[in-house]
Protein backbone atom coordinates (compact mmCIF):
# COMPACT_ATOMS: atom_id res chain seq x y z
CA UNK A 1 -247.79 12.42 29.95
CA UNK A 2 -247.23 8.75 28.59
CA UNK A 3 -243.69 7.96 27.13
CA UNK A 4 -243.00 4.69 25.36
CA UNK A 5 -239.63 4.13 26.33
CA UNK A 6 -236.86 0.90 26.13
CA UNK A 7 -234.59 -0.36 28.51
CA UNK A 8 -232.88 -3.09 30.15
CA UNK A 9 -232.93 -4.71 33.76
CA UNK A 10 -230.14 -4.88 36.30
CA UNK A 11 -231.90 -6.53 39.30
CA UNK A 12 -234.45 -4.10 40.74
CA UNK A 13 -233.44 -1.36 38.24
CA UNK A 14 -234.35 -0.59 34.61
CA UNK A 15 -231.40 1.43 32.92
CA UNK A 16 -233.30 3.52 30.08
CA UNK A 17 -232.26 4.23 26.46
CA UNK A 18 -232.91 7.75 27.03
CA UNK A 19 -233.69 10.82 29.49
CA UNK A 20 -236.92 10.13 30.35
CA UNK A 21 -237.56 14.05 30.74
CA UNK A 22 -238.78 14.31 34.43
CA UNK A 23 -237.78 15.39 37.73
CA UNK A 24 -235.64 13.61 40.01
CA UNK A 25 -237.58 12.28 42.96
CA UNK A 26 -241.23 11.75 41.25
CA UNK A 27 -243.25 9.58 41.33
CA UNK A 28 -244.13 7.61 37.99
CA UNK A 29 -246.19 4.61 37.02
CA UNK A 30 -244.63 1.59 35.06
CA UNK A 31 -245.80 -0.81 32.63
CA UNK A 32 -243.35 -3.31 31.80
CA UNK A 33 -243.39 -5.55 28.19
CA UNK A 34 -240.71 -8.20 27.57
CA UNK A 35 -239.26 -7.73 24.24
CA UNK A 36 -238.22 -10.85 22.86
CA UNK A 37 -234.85 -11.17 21.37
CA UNK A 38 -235.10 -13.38 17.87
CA UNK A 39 -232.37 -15.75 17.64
CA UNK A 40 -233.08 -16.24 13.82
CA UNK A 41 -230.42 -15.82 11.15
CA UNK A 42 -230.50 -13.65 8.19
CA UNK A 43 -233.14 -15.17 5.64
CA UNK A 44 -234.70 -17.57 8.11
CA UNK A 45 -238.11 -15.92 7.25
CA UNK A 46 -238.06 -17.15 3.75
CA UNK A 47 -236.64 -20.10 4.58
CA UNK A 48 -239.79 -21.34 6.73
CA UNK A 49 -241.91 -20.01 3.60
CA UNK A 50 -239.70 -22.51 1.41
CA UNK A 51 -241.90 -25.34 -0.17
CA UNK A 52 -245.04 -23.34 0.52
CA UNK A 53 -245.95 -23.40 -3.61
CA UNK A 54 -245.37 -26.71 -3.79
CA UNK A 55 -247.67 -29.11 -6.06
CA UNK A 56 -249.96 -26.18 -6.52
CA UNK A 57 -250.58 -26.15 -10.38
CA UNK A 58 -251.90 -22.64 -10.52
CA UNK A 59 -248.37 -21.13 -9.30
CA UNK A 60 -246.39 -23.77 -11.72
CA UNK A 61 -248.51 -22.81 -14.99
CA UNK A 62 -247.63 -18.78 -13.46
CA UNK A 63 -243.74 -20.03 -13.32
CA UNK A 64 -243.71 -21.34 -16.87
CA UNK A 65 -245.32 -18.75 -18.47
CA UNK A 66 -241.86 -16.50 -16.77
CA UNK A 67 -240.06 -18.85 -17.77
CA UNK A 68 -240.97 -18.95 -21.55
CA UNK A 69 -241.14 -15.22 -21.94
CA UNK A 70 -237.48 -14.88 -20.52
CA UNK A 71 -236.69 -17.15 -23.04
CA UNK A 72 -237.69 -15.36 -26.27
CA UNK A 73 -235.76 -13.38 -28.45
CA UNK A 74 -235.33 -9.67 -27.72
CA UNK A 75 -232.68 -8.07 -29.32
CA UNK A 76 -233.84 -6.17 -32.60
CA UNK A 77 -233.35 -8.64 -36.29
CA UNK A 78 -230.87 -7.59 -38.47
CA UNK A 79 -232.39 -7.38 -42.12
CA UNK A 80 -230.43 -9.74 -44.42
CA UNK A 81 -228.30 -7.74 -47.01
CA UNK A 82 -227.38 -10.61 -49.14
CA UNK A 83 -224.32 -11.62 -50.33
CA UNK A 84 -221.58 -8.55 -50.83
């Protein structure tokens, strides 16, 4: 049986999540991993991607062509009645 398990370490013991499902008193093989903890903040992912598009022309010809299309017209033209 192989169980992928987490835990934490007080001295020479590791405190499970979990039951690990087997008997007191045997015998078991360990494989330890350190998980590390992230320190980063909310966002900080796209914040290191900031700047990234910079000065690339391709990208800024994408972003105005957005840009113009968000800027036209879309509600529907009323017909002009004329005068009343």
């Amino acid at each position: 049986m192989t169980k992928s398990l987490h835990g934490t370490v007080h001295g020479k013991t590791i405190e499970l999540d979990e039951d690990l499902g087997v008997a007191e008193g045997q015998e078991v093989f360990v494989q330890v991993r350190i998980v590390r903890r992230t320190t980063r903040s909310t966002g900080a992912g796209l914040l290191r991607t900031e700047g990234a598009l910079a000065d690339d022309e391709e990208w800024d010809a994408i972003m105005e062509t957005i840009r113009q299309d968000r800027r036209l017209e879309r509600r529907p033209q009323v017909a002009d009645l004329g005068e009343l």
